[in-house]
Structures are given as structure tokens and as C-alpha cells.
N, C-alpha and C. Protein backbone atom coordinates (compact mmCIF):
# COMPACT_ATOMS: atom_id res chain seq x y z
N UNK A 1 76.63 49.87 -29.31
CA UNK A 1 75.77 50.58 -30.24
C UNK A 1 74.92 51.60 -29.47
N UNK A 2 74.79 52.82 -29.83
CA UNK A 2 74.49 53.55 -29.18
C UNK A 2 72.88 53.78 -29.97
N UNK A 3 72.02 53.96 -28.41
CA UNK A 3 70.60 54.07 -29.28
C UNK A 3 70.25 55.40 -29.51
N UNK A 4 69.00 55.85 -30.23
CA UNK A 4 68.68 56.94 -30.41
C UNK A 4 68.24 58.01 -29.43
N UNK A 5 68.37 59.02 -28.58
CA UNK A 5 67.10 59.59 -27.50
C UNK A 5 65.60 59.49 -27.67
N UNK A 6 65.01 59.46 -27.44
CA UNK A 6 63.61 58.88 -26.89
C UNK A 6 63.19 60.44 -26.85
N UNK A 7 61.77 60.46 -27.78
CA UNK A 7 61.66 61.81 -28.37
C UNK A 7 60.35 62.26 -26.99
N UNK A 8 60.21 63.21 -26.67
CA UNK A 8 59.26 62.95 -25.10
C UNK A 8 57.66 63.38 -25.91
N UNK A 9 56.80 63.70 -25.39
CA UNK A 9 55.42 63.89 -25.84
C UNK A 9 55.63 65.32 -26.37
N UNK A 10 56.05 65.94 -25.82
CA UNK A 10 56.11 67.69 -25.81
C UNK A 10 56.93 67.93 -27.04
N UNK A 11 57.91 67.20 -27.39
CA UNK A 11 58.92 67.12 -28.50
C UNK A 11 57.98 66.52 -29.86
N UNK A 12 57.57 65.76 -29.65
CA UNK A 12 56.59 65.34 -30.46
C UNK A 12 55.91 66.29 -30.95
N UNK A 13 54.96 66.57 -29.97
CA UNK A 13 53.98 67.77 -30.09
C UNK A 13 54.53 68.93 -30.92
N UNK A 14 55.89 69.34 -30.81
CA UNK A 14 56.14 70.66 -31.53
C UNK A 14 56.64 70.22 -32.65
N UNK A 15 57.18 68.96 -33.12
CA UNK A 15 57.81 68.81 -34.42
C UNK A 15 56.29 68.77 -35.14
N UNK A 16 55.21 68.07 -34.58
CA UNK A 16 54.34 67.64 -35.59
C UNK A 16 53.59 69.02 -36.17
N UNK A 17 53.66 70.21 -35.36
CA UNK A 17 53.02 71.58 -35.61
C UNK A 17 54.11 71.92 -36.41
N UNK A 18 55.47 71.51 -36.45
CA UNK A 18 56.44 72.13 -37.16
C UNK A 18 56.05 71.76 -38.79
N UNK A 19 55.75 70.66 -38.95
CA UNK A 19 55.46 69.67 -40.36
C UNK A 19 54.07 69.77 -40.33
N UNK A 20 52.80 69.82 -40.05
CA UNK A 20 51.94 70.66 -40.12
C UNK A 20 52.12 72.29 -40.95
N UNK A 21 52.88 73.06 -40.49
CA UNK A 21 53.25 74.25 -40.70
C UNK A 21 54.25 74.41 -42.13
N UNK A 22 55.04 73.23 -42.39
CA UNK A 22 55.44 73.17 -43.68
C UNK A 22 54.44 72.52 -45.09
N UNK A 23 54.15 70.81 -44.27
CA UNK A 23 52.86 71.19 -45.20
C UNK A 23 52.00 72.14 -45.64
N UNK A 24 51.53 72.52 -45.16
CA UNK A 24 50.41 74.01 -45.40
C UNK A 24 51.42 75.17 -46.49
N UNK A 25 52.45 75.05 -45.81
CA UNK A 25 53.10 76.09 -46.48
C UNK A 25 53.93 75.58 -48.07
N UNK A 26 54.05 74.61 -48.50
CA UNK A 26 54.86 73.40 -49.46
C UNK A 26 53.14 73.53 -50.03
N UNK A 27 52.12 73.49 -49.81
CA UNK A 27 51.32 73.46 -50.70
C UNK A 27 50.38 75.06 -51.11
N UNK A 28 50.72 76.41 -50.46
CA UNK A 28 50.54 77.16 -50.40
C UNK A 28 51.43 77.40 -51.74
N UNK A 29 52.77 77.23 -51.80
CA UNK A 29 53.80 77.49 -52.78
C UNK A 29 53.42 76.38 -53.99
N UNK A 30 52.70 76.02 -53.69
CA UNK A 30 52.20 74.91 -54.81
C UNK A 30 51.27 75.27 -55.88
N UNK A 31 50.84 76.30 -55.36
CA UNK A 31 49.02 76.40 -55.66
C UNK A 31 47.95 75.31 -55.42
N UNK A 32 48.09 73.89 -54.97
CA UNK A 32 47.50 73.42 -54.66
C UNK A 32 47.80 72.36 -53.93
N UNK A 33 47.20 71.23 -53.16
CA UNK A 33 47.54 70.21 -52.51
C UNK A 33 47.42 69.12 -53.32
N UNK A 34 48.36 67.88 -52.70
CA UNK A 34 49.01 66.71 -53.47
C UNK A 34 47.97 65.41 -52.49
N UNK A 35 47.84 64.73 -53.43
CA UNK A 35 46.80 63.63 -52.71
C UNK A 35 48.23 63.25 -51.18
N UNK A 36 49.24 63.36 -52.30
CA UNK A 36 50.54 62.94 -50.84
C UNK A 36 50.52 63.56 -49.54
N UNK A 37 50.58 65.02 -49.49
CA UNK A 37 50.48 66.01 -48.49
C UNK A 37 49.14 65.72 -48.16
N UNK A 38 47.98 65.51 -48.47
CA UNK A 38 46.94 65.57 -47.75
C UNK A 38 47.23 64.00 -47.07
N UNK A 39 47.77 63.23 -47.77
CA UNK A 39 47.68 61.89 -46.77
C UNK A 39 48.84 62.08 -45.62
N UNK A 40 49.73 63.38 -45.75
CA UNK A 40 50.50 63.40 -44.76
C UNK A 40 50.02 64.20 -42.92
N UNK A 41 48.79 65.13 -43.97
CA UNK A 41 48.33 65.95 -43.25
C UNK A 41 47.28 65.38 -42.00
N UNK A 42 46.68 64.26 -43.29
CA UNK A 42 45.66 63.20 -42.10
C UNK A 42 46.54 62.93 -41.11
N UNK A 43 47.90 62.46 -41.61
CA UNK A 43 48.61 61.45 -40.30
C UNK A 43 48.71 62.85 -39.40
N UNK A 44 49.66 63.62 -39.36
CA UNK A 44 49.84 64.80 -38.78
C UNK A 44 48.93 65.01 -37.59
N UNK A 45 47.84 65.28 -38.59
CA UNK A 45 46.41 65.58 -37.52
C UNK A 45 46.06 64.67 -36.58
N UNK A 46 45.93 63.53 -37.20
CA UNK A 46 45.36 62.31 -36.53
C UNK A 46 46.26 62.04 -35.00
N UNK A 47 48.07 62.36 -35.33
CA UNK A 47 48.58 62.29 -34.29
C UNK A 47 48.45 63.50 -33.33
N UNK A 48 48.25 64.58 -33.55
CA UNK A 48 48.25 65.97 -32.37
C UNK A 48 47.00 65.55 -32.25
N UNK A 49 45.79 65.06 -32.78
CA UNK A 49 43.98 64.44 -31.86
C UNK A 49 44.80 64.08 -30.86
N UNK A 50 45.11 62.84 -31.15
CA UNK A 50 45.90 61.44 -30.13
C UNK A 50 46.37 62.32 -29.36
N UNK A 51 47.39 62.69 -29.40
CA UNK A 51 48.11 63.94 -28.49
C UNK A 51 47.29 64.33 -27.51
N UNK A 52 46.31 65.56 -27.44
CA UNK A 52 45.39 66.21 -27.57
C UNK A 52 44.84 65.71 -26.54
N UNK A 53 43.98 64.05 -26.51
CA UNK A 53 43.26 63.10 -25.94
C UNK A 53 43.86 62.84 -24.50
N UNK A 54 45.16 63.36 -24.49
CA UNK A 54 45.62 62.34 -23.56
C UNK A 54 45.97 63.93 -22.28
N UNK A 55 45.02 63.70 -21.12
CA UNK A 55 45.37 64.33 -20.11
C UNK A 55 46.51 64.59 -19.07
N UNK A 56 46.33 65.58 -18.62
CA UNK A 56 47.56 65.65 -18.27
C UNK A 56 47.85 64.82 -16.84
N UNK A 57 48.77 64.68 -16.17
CA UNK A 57 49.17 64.37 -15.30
C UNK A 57 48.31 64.48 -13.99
N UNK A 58 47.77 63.79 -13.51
CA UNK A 58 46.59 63.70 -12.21
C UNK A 58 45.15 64.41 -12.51
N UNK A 59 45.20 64.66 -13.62
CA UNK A 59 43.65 64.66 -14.16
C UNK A 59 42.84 63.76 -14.93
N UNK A 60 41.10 63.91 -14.90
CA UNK A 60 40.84 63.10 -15.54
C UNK A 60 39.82 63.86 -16.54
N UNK A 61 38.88 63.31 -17.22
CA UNK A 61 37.63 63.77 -17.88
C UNK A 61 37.00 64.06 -17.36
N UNK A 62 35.77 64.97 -16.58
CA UNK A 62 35.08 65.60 -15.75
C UNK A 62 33.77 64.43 -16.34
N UNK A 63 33.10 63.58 -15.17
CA UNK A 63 32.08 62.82 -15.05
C UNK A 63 30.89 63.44 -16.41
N UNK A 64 30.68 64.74 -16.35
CA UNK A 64 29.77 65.18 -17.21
C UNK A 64 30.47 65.65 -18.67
N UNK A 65 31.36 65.64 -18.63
CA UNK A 65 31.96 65.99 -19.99
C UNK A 65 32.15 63.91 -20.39
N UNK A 66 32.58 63.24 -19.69
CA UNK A 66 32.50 61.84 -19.97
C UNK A 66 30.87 61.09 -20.94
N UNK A 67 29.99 62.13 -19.60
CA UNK A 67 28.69 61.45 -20.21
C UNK A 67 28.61 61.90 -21.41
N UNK A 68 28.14 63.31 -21.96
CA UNK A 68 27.99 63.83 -22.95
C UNK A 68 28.52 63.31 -24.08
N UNK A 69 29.91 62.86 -24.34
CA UNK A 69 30.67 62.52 -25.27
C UNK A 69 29.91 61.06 -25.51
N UNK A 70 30.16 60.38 -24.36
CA UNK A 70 29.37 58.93 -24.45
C UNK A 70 28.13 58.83 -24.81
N UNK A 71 27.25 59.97 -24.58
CA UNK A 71 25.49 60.01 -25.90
C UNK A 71 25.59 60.71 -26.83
N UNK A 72 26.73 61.33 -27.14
CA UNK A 72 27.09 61.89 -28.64
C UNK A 72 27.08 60.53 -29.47
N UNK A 73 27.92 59.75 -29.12
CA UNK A 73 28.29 58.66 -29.73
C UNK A 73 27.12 57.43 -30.13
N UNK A 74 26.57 56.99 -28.57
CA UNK A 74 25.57 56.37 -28.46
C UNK A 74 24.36 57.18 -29.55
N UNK A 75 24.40 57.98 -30.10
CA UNK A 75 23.18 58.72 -30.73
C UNK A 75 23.83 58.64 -32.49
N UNK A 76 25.31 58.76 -32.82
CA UNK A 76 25.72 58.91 -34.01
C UNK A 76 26.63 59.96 -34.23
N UNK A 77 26.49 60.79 -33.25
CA UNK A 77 27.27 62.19 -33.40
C UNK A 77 28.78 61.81 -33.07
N UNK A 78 29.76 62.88 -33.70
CA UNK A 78 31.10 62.43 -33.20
C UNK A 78 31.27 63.38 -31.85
N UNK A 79 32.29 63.21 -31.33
CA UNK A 79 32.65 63.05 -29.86
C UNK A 79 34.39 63.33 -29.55
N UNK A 80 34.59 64.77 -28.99
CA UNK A 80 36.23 64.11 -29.06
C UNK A 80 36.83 65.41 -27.88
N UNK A 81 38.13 65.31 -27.70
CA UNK A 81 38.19 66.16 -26.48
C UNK A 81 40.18 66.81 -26.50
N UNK A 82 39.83 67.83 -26.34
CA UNK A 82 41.59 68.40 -26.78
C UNK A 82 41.84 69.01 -25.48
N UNK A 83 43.13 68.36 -24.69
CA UNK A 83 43.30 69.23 -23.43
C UNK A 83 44.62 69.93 -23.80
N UNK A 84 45.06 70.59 -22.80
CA UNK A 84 46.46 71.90 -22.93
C UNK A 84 47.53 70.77 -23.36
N UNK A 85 48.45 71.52 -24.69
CA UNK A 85 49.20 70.65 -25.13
C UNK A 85 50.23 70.62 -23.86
N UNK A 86 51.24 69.00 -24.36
CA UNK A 86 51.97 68.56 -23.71
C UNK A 86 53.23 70.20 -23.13
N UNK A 87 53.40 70.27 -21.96
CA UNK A 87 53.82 71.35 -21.78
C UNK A 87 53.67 72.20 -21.44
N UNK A 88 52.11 72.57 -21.54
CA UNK A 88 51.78 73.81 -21.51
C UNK A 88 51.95 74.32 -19.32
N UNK A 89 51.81 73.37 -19.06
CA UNK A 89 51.27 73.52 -17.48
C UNK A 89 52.71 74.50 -16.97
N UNK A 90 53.94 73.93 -17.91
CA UNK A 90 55.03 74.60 -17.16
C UNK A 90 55.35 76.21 -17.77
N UNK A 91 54.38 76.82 -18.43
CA UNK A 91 54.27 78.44 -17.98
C UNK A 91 53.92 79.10 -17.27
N UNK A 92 54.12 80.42 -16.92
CA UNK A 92 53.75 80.98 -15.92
C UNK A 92 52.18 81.30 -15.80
N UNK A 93 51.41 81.04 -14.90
CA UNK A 93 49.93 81.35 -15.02
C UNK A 93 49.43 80.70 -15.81
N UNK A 94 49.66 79.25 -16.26
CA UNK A 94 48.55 78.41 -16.68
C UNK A 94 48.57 77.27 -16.69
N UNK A 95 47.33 77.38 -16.05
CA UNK A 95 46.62 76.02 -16.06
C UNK A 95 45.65 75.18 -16.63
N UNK A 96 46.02 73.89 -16.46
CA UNK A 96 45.16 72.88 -17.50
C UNK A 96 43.46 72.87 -17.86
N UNK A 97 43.04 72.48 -18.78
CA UNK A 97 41.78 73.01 -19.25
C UNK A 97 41.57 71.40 -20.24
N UNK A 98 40.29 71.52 -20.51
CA UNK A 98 39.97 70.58 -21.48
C UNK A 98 38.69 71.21 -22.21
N UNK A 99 38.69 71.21 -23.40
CA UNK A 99 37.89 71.40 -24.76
C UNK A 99 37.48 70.12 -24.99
N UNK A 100 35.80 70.27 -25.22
CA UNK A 100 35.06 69.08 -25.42
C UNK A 100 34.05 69.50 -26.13
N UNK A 101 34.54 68.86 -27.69
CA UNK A 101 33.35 68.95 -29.07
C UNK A 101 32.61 67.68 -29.48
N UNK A 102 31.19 67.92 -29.50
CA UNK A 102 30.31 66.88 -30.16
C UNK A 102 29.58 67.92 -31.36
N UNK A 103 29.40 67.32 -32.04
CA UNK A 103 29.00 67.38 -33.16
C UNK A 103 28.26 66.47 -34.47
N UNK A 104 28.23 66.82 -34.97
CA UNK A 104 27.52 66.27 -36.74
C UNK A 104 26.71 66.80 -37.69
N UNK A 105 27.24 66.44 -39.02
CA UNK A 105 26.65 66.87 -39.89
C UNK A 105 25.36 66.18 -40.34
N UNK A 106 24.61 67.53 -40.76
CA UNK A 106 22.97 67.42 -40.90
C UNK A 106 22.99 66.52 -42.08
N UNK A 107 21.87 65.26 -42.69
CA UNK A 107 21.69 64.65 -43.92
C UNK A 107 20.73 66.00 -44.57
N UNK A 108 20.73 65.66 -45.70
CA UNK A 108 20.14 66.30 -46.80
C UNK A 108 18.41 66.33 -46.37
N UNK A 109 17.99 67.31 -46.29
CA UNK A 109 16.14 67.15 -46.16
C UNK A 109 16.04 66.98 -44.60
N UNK A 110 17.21 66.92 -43.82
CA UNK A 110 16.98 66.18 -42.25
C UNK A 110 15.72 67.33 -41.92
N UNK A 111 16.04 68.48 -41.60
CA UNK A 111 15.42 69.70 -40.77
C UNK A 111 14.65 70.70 -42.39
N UNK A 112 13.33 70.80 -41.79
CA UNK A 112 12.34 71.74 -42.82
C UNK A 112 12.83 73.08 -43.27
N UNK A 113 14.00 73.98 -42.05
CA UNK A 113 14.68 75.16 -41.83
C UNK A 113 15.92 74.54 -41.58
N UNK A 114 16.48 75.17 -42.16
CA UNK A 114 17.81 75.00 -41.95
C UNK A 114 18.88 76.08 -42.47
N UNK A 115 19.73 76.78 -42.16
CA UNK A 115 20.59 77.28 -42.92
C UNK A 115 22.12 77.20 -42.64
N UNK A 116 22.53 75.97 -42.09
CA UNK A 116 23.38 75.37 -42.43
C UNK A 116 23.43 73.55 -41.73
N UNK A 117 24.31 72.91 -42.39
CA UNK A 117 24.27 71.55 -42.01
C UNK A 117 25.20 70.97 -41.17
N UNK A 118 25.05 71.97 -39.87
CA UNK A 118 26.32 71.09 -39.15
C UNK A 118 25.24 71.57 -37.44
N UNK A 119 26.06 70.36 -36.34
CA UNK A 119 25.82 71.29 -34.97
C UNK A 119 27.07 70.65 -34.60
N UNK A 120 27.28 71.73 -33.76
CA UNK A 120 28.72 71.38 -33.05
C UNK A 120 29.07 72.38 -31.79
N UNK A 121 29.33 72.00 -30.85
CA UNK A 121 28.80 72.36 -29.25
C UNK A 121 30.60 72.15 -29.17
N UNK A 122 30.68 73.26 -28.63
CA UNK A 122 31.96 72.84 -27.76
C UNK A 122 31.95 74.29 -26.33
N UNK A 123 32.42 73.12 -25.47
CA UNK A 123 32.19 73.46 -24.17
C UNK A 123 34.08 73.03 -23.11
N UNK A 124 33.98 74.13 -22.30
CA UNK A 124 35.59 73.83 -21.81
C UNK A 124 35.50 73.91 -20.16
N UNK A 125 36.61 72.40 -19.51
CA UNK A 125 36.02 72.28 -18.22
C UNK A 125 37.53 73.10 -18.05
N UNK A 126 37.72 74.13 -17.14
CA UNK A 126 39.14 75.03 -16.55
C UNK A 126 39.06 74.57 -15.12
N UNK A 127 40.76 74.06 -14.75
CA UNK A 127 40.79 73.84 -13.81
C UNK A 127 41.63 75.26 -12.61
N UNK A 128 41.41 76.61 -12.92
CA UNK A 128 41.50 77.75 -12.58
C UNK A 128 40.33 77.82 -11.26
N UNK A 129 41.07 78.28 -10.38
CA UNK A 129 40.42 78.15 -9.19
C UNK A 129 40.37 76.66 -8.35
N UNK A 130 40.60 75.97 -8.73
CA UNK A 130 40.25 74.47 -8.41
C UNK A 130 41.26 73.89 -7.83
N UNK A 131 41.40 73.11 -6.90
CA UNK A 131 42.24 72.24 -6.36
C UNK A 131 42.99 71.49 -7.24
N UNK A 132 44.14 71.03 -7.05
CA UNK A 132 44.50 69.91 -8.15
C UNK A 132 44.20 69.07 -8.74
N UNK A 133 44.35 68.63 -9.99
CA UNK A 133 43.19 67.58 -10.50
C UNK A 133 41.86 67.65 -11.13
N UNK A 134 41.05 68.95 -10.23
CA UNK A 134 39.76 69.04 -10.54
C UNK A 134 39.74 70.00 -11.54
N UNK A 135 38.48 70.01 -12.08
CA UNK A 135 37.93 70.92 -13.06
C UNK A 135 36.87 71.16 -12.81
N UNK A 136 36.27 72.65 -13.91
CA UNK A 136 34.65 72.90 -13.50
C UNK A 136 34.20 73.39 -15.01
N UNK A 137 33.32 73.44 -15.19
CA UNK A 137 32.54 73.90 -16.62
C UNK A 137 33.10 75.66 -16.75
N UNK A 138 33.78 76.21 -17.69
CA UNK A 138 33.82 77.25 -17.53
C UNK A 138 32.84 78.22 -18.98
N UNK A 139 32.74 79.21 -18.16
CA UNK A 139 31.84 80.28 -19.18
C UNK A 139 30.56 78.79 -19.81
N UNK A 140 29.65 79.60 -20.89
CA UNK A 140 28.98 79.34 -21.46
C UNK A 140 29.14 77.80 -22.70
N UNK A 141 30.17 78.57 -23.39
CA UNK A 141 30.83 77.57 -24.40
C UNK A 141 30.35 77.98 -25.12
N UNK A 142 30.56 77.17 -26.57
CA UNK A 142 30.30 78.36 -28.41
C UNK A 142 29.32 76.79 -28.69
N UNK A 143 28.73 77.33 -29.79
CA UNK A 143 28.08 76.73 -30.49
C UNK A 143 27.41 76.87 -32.02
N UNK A 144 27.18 75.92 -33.06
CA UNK A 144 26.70 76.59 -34.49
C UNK A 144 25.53 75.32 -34.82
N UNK A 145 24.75 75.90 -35.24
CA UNK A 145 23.87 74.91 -35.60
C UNK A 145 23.16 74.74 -36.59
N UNK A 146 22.29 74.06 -37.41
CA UNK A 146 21.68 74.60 -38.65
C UNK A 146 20.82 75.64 -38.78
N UNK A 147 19.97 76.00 -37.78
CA UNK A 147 19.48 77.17 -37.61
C UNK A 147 19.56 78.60 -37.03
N UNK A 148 20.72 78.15 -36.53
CA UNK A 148 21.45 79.84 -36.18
C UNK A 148 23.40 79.37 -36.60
N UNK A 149 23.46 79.35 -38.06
CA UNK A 149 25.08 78.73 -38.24
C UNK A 149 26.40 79.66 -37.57
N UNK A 150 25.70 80.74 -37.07
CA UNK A 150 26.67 81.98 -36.76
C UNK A 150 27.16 81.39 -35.50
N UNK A 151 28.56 81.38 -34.59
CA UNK A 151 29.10 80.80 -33.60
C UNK A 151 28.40 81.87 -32.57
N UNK A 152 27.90 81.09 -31.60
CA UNK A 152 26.74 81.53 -30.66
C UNK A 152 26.88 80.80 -28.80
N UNK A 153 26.40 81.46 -27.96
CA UNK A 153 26.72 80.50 -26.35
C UNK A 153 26.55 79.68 -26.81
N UNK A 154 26.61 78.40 -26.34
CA UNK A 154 25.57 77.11 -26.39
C UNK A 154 25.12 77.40 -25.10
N UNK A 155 23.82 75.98 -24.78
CA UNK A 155 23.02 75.72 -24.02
C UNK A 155 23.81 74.96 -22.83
N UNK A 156 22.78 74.72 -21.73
CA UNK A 156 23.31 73.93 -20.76
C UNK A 156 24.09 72.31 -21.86
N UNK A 157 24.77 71.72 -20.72
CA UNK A 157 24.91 70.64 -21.30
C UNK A 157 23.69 69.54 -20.87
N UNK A 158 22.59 70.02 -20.23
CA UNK A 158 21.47 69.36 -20.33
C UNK A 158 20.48 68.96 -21.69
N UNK A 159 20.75 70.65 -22.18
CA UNK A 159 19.79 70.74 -23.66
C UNK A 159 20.83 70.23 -24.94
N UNK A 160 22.18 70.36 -24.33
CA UNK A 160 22.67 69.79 -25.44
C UNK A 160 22.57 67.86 -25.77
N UNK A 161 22.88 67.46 -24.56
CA UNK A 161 21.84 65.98 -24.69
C UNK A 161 20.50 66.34 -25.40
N UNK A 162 19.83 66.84 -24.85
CA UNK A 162 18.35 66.64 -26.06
C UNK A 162 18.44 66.94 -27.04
N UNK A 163 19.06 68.11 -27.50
CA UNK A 163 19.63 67.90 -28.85
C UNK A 163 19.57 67.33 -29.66
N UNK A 164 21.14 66.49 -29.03
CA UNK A 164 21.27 64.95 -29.67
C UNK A 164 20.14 64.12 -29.88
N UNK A 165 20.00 63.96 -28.23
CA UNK A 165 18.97 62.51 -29.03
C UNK A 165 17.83 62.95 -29.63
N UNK A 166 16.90 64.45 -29.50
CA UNK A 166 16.18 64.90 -30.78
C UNK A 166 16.82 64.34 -32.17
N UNK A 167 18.29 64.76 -32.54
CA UNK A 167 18.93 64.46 -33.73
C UNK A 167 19.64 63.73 -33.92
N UNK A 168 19.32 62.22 -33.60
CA UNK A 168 20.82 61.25 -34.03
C UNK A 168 20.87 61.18 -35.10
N UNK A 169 22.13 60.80 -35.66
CA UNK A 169 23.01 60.57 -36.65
C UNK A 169 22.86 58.97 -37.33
N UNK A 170 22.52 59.00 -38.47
CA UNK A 170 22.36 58.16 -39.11
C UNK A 170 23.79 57.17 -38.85
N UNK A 171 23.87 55.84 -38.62
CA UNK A 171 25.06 55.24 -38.11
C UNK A 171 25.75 54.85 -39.24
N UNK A 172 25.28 54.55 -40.43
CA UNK A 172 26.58 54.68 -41.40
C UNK A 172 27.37 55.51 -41.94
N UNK A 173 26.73 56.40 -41.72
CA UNK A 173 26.99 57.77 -42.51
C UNK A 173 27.61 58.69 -41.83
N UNK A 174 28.70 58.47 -40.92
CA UNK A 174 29.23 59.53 -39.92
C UNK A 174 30.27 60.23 -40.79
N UNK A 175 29.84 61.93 -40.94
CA UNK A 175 30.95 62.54 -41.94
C UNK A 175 31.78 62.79 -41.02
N UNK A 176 32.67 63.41 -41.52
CA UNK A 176 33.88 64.26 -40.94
C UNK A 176 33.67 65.51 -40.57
N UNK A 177 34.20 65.76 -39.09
CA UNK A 177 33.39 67.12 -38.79
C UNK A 177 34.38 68.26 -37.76
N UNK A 178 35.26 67.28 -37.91
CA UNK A 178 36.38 67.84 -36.49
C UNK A 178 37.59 67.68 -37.30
């Protein structure tokens, strides 16, 4: 009995953008979305996160991108981290990187000013220039917040800890934000 091939990460990775890309488009031709397609879309997504999460080959999470995520969490905020999809390392001129978003949405009445209800910091460690393995904080990073909602630098990742723990997140109530 002959078994099936063994689908690799990278294969994965492109079918699920492939069905991603039909969903969207099966409900575009729809005029609207199907409670079905959106429960297909969660899975979809949920698997390229997973994907996403998982570093590449002799790298790890950069000590300070580790902490940060870990008092996002510890505070209420969500926490999550997308490195170069499976594959990417074997083009010409590039190299691995990691994207690291914390975030959460504002409760109702939280802040006196506000003009919008979200913060969400994302910051990227590039391992360009760097020895193998390593990474370093690159550029500034983007940011939106309730009081300036327009995508803007962010701050050190010092002020973005205070931030947080200025603003934790109510612990039942963690929306969806990523």
C-alpha cells in the first residue's frame, strides 16, 4: 500500500494562501460571506498564525522581543509574532526577520480622549547584517493608538512596556485584535 507524500511546511504554507485566496474570492462572487467560509477562514488563518510562530531554522525570539510579548500578556494585551514564511530564506537577498505585535482593544469610557479604540505596536527584529542566528531591532516600528489612530513610529520598546502596564486589559474580556 502505497502512502501518501508528506506535505512539507512551505507546501502547506502556499496551499493555505491558495484557499485563503479562494475563499475571499467564492465570497466576493457571493456578495456576501457564509457563517461556513468564515468558519473556514478562522481555520485558514489560525493555521498560517501557527505557521508564522514557528522560526526558522537556528533562530530564536530575540530576549527583548520574548519579554515584551510576555508583559503584553501578563497585563491582558494580546501578544503574537510572524517570522519570514516557510521558504522565504531560499531567495536571493533575503533574510530572516521577525514581526512582533502586542496590542488591545480599548473598553468603552477606558481613556477621557480618545479617538480610536485600539493600541497596537508592532516592531521587527532583521537579521541583515548579523551573524547567523542573530537578530537586532530594526528601524523604529509602526504604531496606532487611541489617541493618535493614524499608523505612526512607535516608541522605544521601553515606553511600550509602560504603556501596557499604564493600560492593562481587562482579563475576561480579551477581543480580537490580530
Amino acid at each position: 500500500m502505497a502512502t501518501a507524500p508528506v506535505e512539507t511546511m512551505e507546501q502547506e504554507y502556499d496551499r493555505l494562501l491558495e484557499e485563503r485566496t479562494a475563499i475571499i474570492a467564492a465570497a466576493k462572487a457571493a456578495g456576501s460571506t457564509s457563517d461556513q467560509a468564515r468558519e473556514q477562514m478562522t481555520e485558514v488563518m489560525d493555521r498560517i498564525r501557527e505557521i508564522l510562530a514557528i522560526p526558522p531554522d537556528g533562530y530564536t525570539l530575540p530576549p527583548q522581543a520574548a519579554k515584551l510579548i510576555a508583559h503584553a500578556h501578563a497585563h491582558g494585551w494580546q501578544g503574537e509574532t510572524q517570522w519570514t514564511p516557510p521558504g522565504w530564506e531560499r531567495e536571493e537577498d533575503r533574510e530572516p526577520f521577525v514581526l512582533v505585535k502586542v496590542g488591545r482593544r480599548m473598553e468603552p469610557g477606558e481613556l477621557e480622549y480618545s479617538r480610536s479604540d485600539v493600541w497596537l505596536y508592532q516592531l521587527t527584529w532583521h537579521s541583515r547584517g548579523c551573524p547567523p542566528g542573530k537578530l537586532r531591532l530594526f528601524g523604529a516600528g509602526k504604531c496606532r493608538t487611541p489617541e493618535n489612530p493614524a499608523t505612526h513610529d512607535a516608541p522605544s520598546v521601553k515606553a511600550i512596556a509602560a504603556v501596557i502596564t499604564q493600560h492593562p486589559g481587562p482579563d475576561a474580556a480579551r477581543l480580537a485584535l490580530f
